[in-house]
Protein backbone atom coordinates (compact mmCIF):
# COMPACT_ATOMS: atom_id res chain seq x y z
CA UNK A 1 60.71 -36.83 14.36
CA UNK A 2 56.81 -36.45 12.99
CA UNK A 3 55.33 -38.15 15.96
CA UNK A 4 57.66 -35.95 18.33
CA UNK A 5 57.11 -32.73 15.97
CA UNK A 6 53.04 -33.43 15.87
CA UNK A 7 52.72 -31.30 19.22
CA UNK A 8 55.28 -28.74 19.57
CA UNK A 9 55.26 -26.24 22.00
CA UNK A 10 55.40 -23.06 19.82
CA UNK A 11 57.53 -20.11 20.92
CA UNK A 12 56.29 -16.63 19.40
CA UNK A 13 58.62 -13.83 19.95
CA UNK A 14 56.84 -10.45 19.36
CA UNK A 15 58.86 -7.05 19.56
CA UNK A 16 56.14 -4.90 20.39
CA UNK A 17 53.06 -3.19 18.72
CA UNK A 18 54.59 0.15 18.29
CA UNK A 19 58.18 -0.64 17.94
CA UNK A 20 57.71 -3.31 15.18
CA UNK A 21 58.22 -3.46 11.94
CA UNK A 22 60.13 0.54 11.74
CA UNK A 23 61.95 -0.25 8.20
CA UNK A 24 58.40 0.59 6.48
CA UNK A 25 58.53 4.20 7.73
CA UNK A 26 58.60 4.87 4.22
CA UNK A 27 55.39 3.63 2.95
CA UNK A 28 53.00 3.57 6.69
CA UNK A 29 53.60 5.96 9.41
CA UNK A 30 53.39 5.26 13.19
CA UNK A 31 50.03 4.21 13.22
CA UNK A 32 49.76 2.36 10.78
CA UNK A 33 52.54 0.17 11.81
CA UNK A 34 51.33 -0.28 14.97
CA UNK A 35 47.76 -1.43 12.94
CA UNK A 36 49.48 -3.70 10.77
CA UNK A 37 51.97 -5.06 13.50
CA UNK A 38 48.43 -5.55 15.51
CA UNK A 39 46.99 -7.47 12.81
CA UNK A 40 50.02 -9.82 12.27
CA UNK A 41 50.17 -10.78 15.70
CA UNK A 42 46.55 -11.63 15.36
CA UNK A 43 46.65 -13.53 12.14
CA UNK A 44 49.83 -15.60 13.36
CA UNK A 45 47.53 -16.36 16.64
CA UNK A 46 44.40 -17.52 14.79
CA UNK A 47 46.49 -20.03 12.15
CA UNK A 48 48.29 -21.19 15.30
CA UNK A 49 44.91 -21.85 17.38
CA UNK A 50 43.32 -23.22 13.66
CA UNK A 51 46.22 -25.48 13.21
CA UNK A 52 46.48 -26.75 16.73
CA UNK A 53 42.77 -26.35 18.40
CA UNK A 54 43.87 -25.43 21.71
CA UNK A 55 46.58 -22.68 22.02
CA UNK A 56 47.39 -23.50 25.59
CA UNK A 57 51.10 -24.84 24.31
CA UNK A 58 52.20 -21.66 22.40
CA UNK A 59 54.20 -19.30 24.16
CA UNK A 60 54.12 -15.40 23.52
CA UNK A 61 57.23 -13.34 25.01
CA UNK A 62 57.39 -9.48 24.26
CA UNK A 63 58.32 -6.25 26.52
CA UNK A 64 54.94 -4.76 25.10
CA UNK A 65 52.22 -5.28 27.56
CA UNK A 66 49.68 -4.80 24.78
CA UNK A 67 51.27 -7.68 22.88
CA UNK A 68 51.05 -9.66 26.29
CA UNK A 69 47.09 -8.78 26.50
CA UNK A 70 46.38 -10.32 23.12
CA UNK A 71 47.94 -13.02 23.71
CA UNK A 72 46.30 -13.66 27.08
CA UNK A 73 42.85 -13.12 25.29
CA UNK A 74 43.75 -15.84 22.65
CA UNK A 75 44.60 -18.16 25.16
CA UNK A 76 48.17 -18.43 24.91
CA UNK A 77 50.79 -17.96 27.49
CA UNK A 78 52.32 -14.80 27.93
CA UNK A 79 55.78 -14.00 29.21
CA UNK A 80 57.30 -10.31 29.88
CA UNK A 81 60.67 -9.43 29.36
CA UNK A 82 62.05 -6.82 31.33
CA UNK A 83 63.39 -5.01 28.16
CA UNK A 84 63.04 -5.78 24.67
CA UNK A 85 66.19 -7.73 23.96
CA UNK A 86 66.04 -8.78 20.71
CA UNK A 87 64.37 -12.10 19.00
CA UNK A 88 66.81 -14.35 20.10
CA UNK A 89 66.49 -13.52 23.85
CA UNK A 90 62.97 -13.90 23.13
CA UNK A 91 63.33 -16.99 21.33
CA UNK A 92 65.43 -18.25 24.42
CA UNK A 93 62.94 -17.12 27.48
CA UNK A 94 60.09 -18.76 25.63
CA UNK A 95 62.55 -22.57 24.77
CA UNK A 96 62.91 -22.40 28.79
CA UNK A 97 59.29 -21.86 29.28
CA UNK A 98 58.24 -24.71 27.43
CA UNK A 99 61.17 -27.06 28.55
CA UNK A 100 59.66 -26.29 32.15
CA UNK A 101 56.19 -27.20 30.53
CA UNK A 102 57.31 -30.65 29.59
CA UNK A 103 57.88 -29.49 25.86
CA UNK A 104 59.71 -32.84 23.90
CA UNK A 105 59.71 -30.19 20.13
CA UNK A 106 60.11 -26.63 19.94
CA UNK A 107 58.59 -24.48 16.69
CA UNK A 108 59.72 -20.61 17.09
CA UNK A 109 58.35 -18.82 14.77
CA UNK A 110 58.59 -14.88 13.74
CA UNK A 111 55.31 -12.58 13.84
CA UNK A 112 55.62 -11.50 9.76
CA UNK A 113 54.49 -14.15 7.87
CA UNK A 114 51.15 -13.26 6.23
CA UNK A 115 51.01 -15.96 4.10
CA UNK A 116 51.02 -18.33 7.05
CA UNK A 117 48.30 -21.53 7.30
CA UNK A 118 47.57 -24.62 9.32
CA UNK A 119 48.20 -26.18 5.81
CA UNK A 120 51.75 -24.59 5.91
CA UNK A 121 52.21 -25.90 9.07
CA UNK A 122 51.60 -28.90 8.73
CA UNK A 123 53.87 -29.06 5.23
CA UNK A 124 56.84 -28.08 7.71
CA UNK A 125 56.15 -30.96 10.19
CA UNK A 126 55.72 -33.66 7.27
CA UNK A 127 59.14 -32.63 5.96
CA UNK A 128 60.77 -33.27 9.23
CA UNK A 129 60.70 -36.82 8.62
CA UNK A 130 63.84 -37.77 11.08
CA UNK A 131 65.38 -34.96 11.53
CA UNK A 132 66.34 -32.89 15.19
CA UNK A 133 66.27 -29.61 13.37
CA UNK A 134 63.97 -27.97 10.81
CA UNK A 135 64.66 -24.58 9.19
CA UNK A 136 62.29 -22.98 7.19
CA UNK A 137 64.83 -20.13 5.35
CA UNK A 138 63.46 -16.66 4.24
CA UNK A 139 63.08 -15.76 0.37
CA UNK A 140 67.09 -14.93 0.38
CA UNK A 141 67.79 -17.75 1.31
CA UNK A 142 70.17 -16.36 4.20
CA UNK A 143 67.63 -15.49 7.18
CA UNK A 144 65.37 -18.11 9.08
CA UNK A 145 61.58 -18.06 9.36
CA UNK A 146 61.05 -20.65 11.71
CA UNK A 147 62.95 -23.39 12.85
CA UNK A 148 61.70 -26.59 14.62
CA UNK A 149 63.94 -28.31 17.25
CA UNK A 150 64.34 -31.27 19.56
CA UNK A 151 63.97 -29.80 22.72
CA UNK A 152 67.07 -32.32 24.73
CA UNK A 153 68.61 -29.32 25.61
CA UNK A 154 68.57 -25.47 25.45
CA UNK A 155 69.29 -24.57 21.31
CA UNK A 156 71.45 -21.26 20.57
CA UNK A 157 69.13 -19.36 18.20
CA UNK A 158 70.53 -17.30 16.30
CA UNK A 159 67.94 -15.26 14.13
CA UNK A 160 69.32 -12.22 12.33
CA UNK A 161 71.38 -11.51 9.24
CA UNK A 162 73.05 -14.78 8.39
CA UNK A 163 71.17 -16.69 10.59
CA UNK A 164 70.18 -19.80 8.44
CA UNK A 165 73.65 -20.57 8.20
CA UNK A 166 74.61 -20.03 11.70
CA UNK A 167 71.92 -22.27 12.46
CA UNK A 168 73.12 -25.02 10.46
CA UNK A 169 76.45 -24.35 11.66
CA UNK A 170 74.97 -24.84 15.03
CA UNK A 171 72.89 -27.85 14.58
CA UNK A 172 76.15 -29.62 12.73
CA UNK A 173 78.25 -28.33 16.19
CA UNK A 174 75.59 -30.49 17.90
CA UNK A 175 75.88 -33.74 15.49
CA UNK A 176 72.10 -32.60 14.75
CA UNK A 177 70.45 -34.60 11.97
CA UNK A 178 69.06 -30.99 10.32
CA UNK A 179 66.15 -30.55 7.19
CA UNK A 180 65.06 -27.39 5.05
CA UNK A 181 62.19 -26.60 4.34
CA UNK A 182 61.58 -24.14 1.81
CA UNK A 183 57.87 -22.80 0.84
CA UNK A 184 56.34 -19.63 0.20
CA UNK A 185 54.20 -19.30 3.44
CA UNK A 186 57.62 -19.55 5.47
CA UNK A 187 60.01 -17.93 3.04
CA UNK A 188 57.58 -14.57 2.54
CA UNK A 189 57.83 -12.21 5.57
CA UNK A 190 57.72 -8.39 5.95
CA UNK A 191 60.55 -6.58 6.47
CA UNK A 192 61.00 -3.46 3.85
CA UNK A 193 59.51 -1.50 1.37
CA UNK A 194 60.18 -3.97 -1.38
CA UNK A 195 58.51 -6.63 0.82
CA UNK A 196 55.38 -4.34 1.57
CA UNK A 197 54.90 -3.66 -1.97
CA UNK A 198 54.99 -7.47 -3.02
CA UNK A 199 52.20 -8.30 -0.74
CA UNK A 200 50.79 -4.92 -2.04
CA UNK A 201 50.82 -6.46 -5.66
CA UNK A 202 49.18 -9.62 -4.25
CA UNK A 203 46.77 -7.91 -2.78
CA UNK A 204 45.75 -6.28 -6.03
CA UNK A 205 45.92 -9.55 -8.10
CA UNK A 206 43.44 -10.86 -5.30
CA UNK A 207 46.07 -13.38 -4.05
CA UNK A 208 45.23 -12.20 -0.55
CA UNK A 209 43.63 -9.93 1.55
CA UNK A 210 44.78 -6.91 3.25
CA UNK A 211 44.22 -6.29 6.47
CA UNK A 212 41.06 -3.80 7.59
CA UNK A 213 41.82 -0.81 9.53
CA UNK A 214 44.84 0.51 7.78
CA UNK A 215 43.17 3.68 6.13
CA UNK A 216 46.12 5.56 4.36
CA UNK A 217 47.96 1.74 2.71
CA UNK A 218 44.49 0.81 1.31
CA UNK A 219 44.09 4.33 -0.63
CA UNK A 220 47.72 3.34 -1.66
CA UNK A 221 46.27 -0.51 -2.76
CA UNK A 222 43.36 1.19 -4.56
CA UNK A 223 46.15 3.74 -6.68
């Protein structure tokens, strides 16, 4: 699988600048979700392009046409959806896309992982060793934060609650050879309050940065 997995066609499903991320209404209000969901997109883009040098295989797919214009200006393909239809709609517009493109490995991976590097990346490809499928699990344990696949054939993603067992289930169901891959870049995403305020507390021990631009969350960091 490495020398297949070395060039993937990545698959980045993105909801949408202003729709994203609305379980931290609690802690950032509308704009500064929108900020942060701007600067996640543009993070994720960067490691990609740092990790690959030449984003002309990754594949962005969202309803938001401001989504679709940053990826454009990164140099990544860009795919509209009619409607939003969820990530695994997404997921499944963007597998087609690349399978036209020639794609022989498929890495989709989610727009909320901050922690994200080329080194991580490249951590996920040497554990694929032989496999067909690689799932990177969240910090439950229960969702999935990426998953790598053999693209002979289209693969039923299921992303959601549960989904890192349904996608075992589904690789087994498909006599699938399947690794896990567990690490903190992949496992750390931001969905809720609770996950907001652990980044909040890296932030503070100087673990990593926060992202510029988000006025009222760093007076909240500085607290």
């Amino acid at each position: 699988m490495r020398d297949v997995a070395a060039t993937p066609h990545i698959v980045l499903p993105v909801r949408g600048l202003a729709d994203g991320k609305s379980r931290l209404c609690s802690v950032l209000d509308a704009d500064e979700r929108e900020a942060l969901n701007r600067w996640l997109l543009g993070h994720t883009l960067q490691v990609l392009d740092e990790w690959r040098g030449n984003p002309a295989t990754c594949v962005v797919v969202s309803a938001c046409e401001r989504v679709l214009e940053i990826a454009r200006a990164s140099g990544a393909d860009a795919l509209k959806e009619d409607a939003p239809a969820g990530l695994n709609a997404a997921a499944a517009i963007g597998a087609a896309h690349a399978l036209k493109r020639g794609a022989e490995s498929l890495l989709v991976v989610p727009c909320d992982l901050p922690q994200l590097t080329p080194r991580s990346l490249d951590a996920l490809l040497d554990d694929a060793g032989n496999a067909d499928v690689v799932i990177a699990p969240d910090k439950c344990g229960t969702g999935t934060n990426a998953i790598l696949v053999r693209s002979n054939g289209l693969f039923h993603f299921r992303f959601g609650a549960g989904s890192f067992a349904l996608h075992l289930e589904g690789a087994a169901t498909r006599g699938a050879r399947v690794t896990v891959h567990r690490s903190p870049a992949f496992a750390f995403d931001i969905d809720t309050a609770e996950d907001f305020a652990c980044w909040r507390a890296a932030c503070r021990a100087g673990v990593c940065d926060f992202p510029d631009g988000i006025v009222r969350t760093r007076s909240v960091l500085e607290e």
